[in-house]
Structures are given as C-alpha cells and as structure tokens.
PDB file of N, CA and C in Angstrom:
ATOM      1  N   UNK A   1     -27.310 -32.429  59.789  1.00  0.00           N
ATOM      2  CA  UNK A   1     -26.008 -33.034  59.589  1.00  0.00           C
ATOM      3  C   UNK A   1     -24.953 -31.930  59.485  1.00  0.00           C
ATOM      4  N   UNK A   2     -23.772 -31.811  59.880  1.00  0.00           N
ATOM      5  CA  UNK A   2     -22.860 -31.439  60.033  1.00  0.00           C
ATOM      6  C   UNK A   2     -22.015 -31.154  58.887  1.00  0.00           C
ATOM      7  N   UNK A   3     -21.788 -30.204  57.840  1.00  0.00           N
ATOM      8  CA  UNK A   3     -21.241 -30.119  56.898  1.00  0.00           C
ATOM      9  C   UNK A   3     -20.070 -30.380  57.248  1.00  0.00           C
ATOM     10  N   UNK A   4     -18.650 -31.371  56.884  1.00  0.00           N
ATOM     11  CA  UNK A   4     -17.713 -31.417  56.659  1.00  0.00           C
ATOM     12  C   UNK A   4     -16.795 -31.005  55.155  1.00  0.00           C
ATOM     13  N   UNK A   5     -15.663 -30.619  55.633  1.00  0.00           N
ATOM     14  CA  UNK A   5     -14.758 -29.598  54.591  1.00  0.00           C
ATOM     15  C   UNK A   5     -13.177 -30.933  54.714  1.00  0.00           C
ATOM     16  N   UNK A   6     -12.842 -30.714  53.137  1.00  0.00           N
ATOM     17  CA  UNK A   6     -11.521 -31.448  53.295  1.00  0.00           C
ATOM     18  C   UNK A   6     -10.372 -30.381  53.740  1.00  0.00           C
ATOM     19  N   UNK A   7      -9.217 -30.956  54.773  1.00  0.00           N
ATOM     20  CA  UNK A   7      -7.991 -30.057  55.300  1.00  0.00           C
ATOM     21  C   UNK A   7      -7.175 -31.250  55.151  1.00  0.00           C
ATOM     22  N   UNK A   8      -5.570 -30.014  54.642  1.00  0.00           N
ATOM     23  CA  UNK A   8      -4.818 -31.154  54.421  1.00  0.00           C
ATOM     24  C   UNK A   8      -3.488 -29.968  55.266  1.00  0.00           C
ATOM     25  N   UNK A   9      -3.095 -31.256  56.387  1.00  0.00           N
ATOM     26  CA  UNK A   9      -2.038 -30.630  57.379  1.00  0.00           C
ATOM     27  C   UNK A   9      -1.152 -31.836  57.013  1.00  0.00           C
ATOM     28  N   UNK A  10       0.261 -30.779  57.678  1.00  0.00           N
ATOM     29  CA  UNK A  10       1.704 -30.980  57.401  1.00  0.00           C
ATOM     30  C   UNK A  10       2.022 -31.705  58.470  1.00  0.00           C
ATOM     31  N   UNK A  11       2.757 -32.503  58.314  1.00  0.00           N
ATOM     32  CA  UNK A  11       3.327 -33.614  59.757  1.00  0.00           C
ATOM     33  C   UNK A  11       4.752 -33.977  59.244  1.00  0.00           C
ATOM     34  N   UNK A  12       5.979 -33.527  59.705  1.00  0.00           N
ATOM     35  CA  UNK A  12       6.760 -34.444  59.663  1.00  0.00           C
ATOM     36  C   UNK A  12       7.244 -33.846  58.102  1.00  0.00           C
ATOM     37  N   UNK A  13       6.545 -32.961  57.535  1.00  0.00           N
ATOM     38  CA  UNK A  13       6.512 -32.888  56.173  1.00  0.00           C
ATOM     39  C   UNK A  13       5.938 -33.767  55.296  1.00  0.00           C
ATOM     40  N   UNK A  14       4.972 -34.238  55.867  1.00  0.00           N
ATOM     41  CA  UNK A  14       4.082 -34.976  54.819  1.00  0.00           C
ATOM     42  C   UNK A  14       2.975 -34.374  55.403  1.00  0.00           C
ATOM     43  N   UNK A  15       2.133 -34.289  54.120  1.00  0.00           N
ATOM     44  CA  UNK A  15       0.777 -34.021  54.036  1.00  0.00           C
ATOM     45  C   UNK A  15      -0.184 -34.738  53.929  1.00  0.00           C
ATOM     46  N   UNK A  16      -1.545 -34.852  54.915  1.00  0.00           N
ATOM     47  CA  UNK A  16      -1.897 -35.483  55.449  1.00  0.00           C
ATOM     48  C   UNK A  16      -3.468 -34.936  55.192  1.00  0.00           C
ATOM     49  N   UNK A  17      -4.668 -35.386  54.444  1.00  0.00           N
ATOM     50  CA  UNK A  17      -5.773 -35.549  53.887  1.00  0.00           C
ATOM     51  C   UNK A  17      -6.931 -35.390  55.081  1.00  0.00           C
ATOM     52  N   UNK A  18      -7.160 -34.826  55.961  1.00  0.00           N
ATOM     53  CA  UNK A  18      -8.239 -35.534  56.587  1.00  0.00           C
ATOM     54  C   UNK A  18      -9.753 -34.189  56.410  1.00  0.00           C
ATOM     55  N   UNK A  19     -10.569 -34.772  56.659  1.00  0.00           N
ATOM     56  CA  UNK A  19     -11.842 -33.912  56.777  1.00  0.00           C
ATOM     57  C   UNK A  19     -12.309 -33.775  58.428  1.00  0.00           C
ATOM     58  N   UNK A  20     -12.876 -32.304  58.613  1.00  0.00           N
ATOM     59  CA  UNK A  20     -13.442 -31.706  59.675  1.00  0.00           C
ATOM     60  C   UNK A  20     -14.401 -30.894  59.430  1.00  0.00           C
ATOM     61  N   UNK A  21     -15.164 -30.680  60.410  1.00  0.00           N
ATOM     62  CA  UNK A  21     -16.682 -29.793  60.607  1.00  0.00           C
ATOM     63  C   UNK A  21     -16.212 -28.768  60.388  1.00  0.00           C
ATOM     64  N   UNK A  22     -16.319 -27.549  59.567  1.00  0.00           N
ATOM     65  CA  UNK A  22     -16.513 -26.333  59.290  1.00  0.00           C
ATOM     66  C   UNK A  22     -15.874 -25.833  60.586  1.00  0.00           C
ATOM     67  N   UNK A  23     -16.532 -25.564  61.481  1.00  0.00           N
ATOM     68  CA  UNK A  23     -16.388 -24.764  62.627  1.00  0.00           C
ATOM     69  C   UNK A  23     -15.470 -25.493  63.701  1.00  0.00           C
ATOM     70  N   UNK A  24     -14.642 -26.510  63.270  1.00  0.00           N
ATOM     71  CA  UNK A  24     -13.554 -27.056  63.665  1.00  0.00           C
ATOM     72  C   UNK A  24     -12.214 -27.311  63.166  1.00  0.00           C
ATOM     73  N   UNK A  25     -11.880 -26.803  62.133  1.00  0.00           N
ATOM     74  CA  UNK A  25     -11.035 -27.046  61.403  1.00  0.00           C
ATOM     75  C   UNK A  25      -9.573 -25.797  61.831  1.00  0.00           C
ATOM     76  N   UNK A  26      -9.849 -24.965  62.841  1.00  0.00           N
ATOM     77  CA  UNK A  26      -8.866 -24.080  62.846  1.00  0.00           C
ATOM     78  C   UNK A  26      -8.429 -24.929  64.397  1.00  0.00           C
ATOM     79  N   UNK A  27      -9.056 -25.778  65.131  1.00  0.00           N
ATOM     80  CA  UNK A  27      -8.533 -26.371  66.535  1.00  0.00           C
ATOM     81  C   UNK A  27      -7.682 -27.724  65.610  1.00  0.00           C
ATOM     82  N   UNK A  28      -8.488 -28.325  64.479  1.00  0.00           N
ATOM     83  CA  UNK A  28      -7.752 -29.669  63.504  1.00  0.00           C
ATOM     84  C   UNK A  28      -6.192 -28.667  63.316  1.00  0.00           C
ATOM     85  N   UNK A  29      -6.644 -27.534  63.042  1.00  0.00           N
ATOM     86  CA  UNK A  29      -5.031 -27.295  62.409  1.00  0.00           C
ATOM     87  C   UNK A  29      -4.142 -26.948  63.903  1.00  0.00           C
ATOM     88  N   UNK A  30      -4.385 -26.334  64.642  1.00  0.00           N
ATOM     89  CA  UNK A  30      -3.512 -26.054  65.821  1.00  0.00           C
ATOM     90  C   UNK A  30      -3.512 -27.495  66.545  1.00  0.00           C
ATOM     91  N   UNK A  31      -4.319 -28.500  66.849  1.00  0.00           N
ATOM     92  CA  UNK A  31      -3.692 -30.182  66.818  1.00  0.00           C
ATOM     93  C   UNK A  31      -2.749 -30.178  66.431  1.00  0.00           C
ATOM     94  N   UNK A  32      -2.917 -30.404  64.731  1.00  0.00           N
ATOM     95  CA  UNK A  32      -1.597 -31.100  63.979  1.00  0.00           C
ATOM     96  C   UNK A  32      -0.437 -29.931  64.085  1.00  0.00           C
ATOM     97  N   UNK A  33      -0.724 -28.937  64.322  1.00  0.00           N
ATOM     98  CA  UNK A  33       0.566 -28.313  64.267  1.00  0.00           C
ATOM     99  C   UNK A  33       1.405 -28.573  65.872  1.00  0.00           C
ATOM    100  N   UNK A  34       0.602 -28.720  66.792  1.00  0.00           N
ATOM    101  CA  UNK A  34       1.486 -29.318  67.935  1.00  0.00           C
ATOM    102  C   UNK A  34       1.623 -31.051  68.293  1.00  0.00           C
ATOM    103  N   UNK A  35       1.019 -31.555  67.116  1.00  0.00           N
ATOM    104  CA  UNK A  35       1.555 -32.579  66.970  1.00  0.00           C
ATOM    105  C   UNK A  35       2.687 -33.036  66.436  1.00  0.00           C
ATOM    106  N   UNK A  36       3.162 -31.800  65.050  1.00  0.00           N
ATOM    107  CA  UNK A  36       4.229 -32.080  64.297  1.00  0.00           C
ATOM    108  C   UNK A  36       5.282 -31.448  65.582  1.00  0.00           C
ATOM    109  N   UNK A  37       5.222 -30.587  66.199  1.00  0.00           N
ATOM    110  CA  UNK A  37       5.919 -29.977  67.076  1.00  0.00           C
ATOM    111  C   UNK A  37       6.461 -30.995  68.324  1.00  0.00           C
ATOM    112  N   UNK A  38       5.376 -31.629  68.478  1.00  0.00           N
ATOM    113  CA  UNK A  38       6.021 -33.037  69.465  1.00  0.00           C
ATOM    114  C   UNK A  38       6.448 -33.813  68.184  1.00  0.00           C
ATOM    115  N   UNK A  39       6.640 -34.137  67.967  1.00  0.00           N
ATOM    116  CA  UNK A  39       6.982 -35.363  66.832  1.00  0.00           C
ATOM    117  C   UNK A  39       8.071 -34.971  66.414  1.00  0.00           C
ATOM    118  N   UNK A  40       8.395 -33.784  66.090  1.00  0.00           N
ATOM    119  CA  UNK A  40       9.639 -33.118  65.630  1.00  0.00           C
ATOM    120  C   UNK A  40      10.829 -33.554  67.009  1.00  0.00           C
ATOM    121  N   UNK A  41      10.122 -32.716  68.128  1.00  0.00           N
ATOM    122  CA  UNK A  41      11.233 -32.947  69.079  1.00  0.00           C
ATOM    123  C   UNK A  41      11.354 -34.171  69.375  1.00  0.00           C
ATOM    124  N   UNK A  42      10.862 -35.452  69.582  1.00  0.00           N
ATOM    125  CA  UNK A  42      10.826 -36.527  69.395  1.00  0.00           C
ATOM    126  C   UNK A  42      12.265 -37.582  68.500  1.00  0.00           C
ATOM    127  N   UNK A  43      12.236 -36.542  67.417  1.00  0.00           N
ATOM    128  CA  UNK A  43      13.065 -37.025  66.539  1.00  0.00           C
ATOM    129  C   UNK A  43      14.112 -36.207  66.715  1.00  0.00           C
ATOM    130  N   UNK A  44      14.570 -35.060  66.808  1.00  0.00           N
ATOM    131  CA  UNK A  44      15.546 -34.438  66.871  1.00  0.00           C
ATOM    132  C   UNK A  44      16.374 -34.472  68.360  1.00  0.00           C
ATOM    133  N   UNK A  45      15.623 -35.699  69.568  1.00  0.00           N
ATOM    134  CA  UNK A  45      16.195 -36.272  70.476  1.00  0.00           C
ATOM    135  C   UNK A  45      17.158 -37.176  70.231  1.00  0.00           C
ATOM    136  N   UNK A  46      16.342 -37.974  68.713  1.00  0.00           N
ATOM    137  CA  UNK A  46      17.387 -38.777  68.294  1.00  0.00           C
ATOM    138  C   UNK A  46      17.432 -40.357  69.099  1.00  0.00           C
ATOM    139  N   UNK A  47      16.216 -40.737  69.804  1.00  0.00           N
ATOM    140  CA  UNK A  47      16.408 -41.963  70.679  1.00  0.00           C
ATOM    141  C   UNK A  47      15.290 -42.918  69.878  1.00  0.00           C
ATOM    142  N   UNK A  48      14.433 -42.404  68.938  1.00  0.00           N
ATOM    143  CA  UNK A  48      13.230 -43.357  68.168  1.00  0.00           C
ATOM    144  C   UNK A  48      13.673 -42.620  66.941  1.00  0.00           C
ATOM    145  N   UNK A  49      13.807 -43.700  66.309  1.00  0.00           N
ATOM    146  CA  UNK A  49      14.021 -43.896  64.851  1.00  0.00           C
ATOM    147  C   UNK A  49      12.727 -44.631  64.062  1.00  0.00           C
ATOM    148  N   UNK A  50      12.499 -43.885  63.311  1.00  0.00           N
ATOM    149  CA  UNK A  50      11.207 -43.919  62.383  1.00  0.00           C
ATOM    150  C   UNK A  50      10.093 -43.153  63.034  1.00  0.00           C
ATOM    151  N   UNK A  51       8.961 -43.253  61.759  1.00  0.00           N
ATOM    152  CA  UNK A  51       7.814 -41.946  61.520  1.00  0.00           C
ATOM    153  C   UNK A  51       7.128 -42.578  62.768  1.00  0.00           C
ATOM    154  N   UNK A  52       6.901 -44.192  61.962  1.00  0.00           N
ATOM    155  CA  UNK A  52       5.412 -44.587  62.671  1.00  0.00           C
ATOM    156  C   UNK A  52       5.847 -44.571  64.568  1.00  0.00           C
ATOM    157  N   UNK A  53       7.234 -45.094  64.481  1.00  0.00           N
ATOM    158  CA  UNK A  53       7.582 -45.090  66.180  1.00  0.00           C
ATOM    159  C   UNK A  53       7.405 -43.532  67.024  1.00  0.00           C
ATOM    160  N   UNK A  54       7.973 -43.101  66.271  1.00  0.00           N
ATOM    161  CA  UNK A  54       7.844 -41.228  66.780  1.00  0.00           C
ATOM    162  C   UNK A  54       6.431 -40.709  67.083  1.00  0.00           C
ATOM    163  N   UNK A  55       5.222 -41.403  65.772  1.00  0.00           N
ATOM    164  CA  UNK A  55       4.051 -40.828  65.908  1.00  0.00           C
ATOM    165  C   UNK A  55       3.648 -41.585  67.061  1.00  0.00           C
ATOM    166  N   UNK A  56       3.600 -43.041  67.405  1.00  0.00           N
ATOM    167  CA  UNK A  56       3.469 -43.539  68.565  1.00  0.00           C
ATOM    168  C   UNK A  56       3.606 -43.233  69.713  1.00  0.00           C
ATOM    169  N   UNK A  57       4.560 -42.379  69.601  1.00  0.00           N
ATOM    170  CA  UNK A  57       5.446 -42.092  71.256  1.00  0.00           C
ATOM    171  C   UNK A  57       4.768 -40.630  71.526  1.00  0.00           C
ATOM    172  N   UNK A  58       4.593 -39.872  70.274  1.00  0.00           N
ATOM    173  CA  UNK A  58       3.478 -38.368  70.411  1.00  0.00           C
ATOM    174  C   UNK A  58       2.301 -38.866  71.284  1.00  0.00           C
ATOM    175  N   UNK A  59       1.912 -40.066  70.570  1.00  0.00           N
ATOM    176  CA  UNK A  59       0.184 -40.295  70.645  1.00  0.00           C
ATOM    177  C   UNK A  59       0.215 -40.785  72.333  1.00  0.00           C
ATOM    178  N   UNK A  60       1.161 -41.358  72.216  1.00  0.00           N
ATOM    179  CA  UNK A  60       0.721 -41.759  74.212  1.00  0.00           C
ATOM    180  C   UNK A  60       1.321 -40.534  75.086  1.00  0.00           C
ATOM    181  N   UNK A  61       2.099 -39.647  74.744  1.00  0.00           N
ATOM    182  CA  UNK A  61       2.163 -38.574  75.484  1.00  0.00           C
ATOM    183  C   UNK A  61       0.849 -37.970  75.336  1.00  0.00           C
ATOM    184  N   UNK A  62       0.193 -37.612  73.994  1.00  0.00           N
ATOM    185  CA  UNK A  62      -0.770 -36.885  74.425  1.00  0.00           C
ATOM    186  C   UNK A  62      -1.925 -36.988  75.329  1.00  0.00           C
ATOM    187  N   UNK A  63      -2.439 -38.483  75.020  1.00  0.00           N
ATOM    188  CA  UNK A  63      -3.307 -39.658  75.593  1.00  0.00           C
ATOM    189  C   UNK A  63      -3.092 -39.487  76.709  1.00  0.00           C
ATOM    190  N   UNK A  64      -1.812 -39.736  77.213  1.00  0.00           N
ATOM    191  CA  UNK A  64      -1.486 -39.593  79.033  1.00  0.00           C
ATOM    192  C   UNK A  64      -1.730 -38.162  79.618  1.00  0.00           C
ATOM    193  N   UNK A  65      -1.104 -36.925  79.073  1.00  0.00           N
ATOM    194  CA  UNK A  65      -1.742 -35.957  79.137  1.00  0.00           C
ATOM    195  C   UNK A  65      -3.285 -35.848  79.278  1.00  0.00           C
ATOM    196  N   UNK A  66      -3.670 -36.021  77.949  1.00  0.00           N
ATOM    197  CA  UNK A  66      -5.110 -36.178  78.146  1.00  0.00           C
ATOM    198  C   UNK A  66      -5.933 -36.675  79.516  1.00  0.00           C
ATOM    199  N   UNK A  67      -5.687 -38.213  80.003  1.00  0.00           N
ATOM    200  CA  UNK A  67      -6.240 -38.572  80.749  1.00  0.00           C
ATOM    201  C   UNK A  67      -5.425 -37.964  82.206  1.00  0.00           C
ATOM    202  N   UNK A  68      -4.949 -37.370  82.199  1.00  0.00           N
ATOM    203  CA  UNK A  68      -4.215 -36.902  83.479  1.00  0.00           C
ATOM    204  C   UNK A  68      -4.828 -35.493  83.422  1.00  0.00           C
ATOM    205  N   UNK A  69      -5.375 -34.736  82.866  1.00  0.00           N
ATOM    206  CA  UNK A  69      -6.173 -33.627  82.723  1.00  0.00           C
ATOM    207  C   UNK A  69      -7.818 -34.069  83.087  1.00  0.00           C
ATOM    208  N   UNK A  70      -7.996 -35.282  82.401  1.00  0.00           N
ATOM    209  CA  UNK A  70      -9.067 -35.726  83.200  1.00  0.00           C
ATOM    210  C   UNK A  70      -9.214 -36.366  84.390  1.00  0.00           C
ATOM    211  N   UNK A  71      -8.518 -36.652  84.962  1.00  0.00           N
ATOM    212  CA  UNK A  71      -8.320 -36.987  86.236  1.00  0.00           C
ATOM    213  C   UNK A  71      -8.157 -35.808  87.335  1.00  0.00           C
ATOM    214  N   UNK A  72      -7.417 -34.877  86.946  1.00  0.00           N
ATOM    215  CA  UNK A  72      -7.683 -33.951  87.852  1.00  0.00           C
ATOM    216  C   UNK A  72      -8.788 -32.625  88.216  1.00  0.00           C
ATOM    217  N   UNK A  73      -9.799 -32.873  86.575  1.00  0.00           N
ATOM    218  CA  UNK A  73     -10.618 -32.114  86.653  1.00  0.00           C
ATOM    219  C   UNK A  73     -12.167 -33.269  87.449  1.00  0.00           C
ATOM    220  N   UNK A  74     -13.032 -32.937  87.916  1.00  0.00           N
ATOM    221  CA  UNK A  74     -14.547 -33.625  88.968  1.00  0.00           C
ATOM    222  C   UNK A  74     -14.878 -34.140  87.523  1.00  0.00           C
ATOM    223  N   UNK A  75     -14.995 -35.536  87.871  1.00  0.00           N
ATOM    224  CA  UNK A  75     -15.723 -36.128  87.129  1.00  0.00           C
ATOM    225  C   UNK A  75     -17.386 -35.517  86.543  1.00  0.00           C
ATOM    226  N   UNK A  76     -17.315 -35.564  85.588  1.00  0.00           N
ATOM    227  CA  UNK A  76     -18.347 -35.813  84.469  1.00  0.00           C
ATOM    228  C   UNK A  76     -18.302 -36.196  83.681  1.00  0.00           C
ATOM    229  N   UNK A  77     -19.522 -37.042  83.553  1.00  0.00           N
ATOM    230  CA  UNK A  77     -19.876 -38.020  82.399  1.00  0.00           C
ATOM    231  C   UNK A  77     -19.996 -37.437  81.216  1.00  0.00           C
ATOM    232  N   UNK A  78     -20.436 -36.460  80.648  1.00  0.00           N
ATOM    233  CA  UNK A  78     -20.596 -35.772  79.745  1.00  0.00           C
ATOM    234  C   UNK A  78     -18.824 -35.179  78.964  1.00  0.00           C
ATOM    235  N   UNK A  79     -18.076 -34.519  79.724  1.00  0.00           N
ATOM    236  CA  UNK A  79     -16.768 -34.559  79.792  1.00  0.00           C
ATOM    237  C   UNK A  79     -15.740 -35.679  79.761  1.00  0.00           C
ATOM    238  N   UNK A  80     -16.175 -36.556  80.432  1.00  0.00           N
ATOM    239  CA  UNK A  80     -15.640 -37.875  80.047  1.00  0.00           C
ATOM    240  C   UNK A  80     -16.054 -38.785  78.766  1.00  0.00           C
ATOM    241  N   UNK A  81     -17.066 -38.328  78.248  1.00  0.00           N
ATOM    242  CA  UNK A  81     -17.347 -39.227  77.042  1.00  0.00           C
ATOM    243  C   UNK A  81     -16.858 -38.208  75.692  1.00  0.00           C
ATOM    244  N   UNK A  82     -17.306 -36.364  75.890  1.00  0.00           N
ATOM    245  CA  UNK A  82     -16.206 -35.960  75.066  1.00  0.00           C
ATOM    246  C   UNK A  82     -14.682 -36.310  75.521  1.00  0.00           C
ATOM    247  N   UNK A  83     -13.873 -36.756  75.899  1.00  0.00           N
ATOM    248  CA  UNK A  83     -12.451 -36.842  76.121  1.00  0.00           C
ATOM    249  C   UNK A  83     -12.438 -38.284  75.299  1.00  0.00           C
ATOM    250  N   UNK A  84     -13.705 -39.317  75.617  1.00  0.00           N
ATOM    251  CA  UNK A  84     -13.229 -40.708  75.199  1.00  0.00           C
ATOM    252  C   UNK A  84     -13.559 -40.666  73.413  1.00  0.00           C
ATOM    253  N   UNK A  85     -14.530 -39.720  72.922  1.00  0.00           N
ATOM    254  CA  UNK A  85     -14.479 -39.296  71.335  1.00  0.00           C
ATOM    255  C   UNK A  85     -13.340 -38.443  70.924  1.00  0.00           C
ATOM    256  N   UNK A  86     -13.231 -37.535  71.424  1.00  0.00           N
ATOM    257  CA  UNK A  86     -11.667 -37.345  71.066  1.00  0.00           C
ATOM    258  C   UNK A  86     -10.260 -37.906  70.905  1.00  0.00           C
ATOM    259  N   UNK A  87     -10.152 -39.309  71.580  1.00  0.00           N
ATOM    260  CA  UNK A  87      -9.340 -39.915  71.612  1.00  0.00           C
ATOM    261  C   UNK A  87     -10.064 -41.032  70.649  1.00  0.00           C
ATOM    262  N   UNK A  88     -10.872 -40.941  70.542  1.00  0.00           N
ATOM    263  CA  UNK A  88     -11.400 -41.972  69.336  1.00  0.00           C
ATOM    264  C   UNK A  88     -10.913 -41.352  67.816  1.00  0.00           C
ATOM    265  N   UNK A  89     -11.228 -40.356  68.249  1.00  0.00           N
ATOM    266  CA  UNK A  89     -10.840 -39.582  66.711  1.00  0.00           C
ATOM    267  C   UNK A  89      -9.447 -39.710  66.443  1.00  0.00           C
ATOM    268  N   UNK A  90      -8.899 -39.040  67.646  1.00  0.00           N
ATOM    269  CA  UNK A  90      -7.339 -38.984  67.454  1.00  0.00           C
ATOM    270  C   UNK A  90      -6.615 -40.501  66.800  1.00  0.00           C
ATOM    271  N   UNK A  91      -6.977 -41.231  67.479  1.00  0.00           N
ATOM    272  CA  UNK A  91      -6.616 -42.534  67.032  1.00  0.00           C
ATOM    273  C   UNK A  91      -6.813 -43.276  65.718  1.00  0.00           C
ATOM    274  N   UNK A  92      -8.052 -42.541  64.979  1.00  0.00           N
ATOM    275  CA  UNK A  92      -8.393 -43.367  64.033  1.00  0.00           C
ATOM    276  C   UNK A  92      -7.560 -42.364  62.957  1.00  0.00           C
ATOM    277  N   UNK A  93      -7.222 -40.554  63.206  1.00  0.00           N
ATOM    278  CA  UNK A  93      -6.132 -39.748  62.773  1.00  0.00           C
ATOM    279  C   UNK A  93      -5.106 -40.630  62.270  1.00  0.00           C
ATOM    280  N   UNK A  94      -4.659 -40.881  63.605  1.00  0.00           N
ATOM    281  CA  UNK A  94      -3.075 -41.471  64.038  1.00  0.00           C
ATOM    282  C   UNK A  94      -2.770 -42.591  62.836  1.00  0.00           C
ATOM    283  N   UNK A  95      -4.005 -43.296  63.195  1.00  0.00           N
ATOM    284  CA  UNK A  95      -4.203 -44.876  62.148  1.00  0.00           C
ATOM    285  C   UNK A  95      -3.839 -44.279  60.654  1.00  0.00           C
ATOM    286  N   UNK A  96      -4.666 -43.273  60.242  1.00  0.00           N
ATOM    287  CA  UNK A  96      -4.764 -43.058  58.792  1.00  0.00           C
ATOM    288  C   UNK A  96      -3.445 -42.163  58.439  1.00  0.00           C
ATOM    289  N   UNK A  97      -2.726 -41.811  59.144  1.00  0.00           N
ATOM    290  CA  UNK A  97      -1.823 -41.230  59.013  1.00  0.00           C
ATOM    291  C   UNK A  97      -0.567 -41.914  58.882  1.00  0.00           C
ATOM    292  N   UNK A  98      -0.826 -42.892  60.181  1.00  0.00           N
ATOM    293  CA  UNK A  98       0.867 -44.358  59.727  1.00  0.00           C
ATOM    294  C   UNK A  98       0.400 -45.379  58.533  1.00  0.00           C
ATOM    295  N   UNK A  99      -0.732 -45.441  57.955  1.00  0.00           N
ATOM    296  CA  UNK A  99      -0.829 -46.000  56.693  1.00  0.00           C
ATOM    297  C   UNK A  99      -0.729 -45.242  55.459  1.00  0.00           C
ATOM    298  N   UNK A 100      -0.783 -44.226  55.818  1.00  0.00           N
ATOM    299  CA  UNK A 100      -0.462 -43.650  54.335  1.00  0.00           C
ATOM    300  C   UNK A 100       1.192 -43.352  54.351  1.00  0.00           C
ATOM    301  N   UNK A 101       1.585 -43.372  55.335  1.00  0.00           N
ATOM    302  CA  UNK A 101       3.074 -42.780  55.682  1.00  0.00           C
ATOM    303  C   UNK A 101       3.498 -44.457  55.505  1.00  0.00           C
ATOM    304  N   UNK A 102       3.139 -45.736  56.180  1.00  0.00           N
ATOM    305  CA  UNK A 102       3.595 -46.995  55.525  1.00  0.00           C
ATOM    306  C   UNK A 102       3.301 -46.848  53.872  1.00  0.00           C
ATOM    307  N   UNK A 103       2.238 -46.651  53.190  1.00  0.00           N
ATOM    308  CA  UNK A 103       2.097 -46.825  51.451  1.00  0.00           C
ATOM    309  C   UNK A 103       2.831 -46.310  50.848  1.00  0.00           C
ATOM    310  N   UNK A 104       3.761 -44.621  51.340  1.00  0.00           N
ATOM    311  CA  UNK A 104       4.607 -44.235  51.203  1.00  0.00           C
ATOM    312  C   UNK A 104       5.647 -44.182  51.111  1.00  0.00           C
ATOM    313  N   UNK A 105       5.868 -45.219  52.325  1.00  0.00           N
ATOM    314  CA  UNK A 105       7.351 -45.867  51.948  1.00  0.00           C
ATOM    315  C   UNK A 105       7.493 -47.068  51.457  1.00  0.00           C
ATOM    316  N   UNK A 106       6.467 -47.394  50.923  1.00  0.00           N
ATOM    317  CA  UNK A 106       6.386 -48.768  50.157  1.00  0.00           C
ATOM    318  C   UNK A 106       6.349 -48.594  48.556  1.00  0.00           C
ATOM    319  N   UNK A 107       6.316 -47.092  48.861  1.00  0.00           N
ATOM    320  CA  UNK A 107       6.578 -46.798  46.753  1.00  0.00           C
ATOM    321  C   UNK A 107       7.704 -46.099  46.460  1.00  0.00           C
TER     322      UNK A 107
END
C-alpha cells in the first residue's frame, strides 16, 4: 500500500487539505500552483464572477487541454486510462475544494 502524507495548498488564497503519495506530492504542489495561476487570471479578466465559476472554467480548460494532448499523442490504452484517473482525481480535487469554499461562505 502506498503511504499517503497530508498537503495543504493555496488556491485563490484559501487553503486547501488534500492527501498524496509521498513521491507525488511535489507534481500535487506544482498542479495547484498552476491552477491558482489559471484561476487567478481567470478572475483578474474580470468576465466570471465567483470562486466556484472561476474554478469551473480552470477545470474545463485543463480537461480540454488534457484531452487534446491526448489526442494528439498514438493511442494507448495504458496512457489513456492514466489520463482518465487523473481526471478522476482532478475532479473529485475540484469537488472537495468548491465544497469547502461553499461551507465557507456559508459561515
């Protein structure tokens, strides 16, 4: 089994709880740091107003990215099912991140 470690990254200026594998946690932090980096410019465009809309509009740029990187690289299955866990992850990220950022603004 895979020892996991708790990391807590900055988004938006909120801090954000999640756990990663030991030997993954420095790619978790360069993620979220170019996630806050899209998300930032996002907002400082000034055309989406609010967290959860902004994080939305990150997440399908990246997603589209994503699958447009897989599209131009020869299919493999093996490559294609890491790309479809990564976006599993990312998503369930994304999820735990606009609920704590909703509980947040609900106190």
């Amino acid at each position: 089994m895979t020892d996991v470690n708790p990391v807590t990254v900055k988004i938006l200026g909120a801090e954000y709880h999640v756990t990663s594998p030991a030997d993954q946690i420095a790619q978790l932090e360069k993620a979220a740091k170019e996630l806050d980096r899209r998300m930032r410019e996002i907002k400082s465009a000034g055309r989406i107003v609010g967290t959860e809309r902004i994080a939305v509009m990150a997440a399908l740029n990246l997603a589209y990215e994503l699958m447009q990187q897989a599209s131009d690289q020869p299919a493999s299955e093996s490559g294609d099912t890491k790309i479809a866990d990564r976006i599993k992850i990312l998503q369930k990220e994304i999820d735990s991140a606009l609920a704590t950022q909703t509980q947040m603004e609900l106190t």
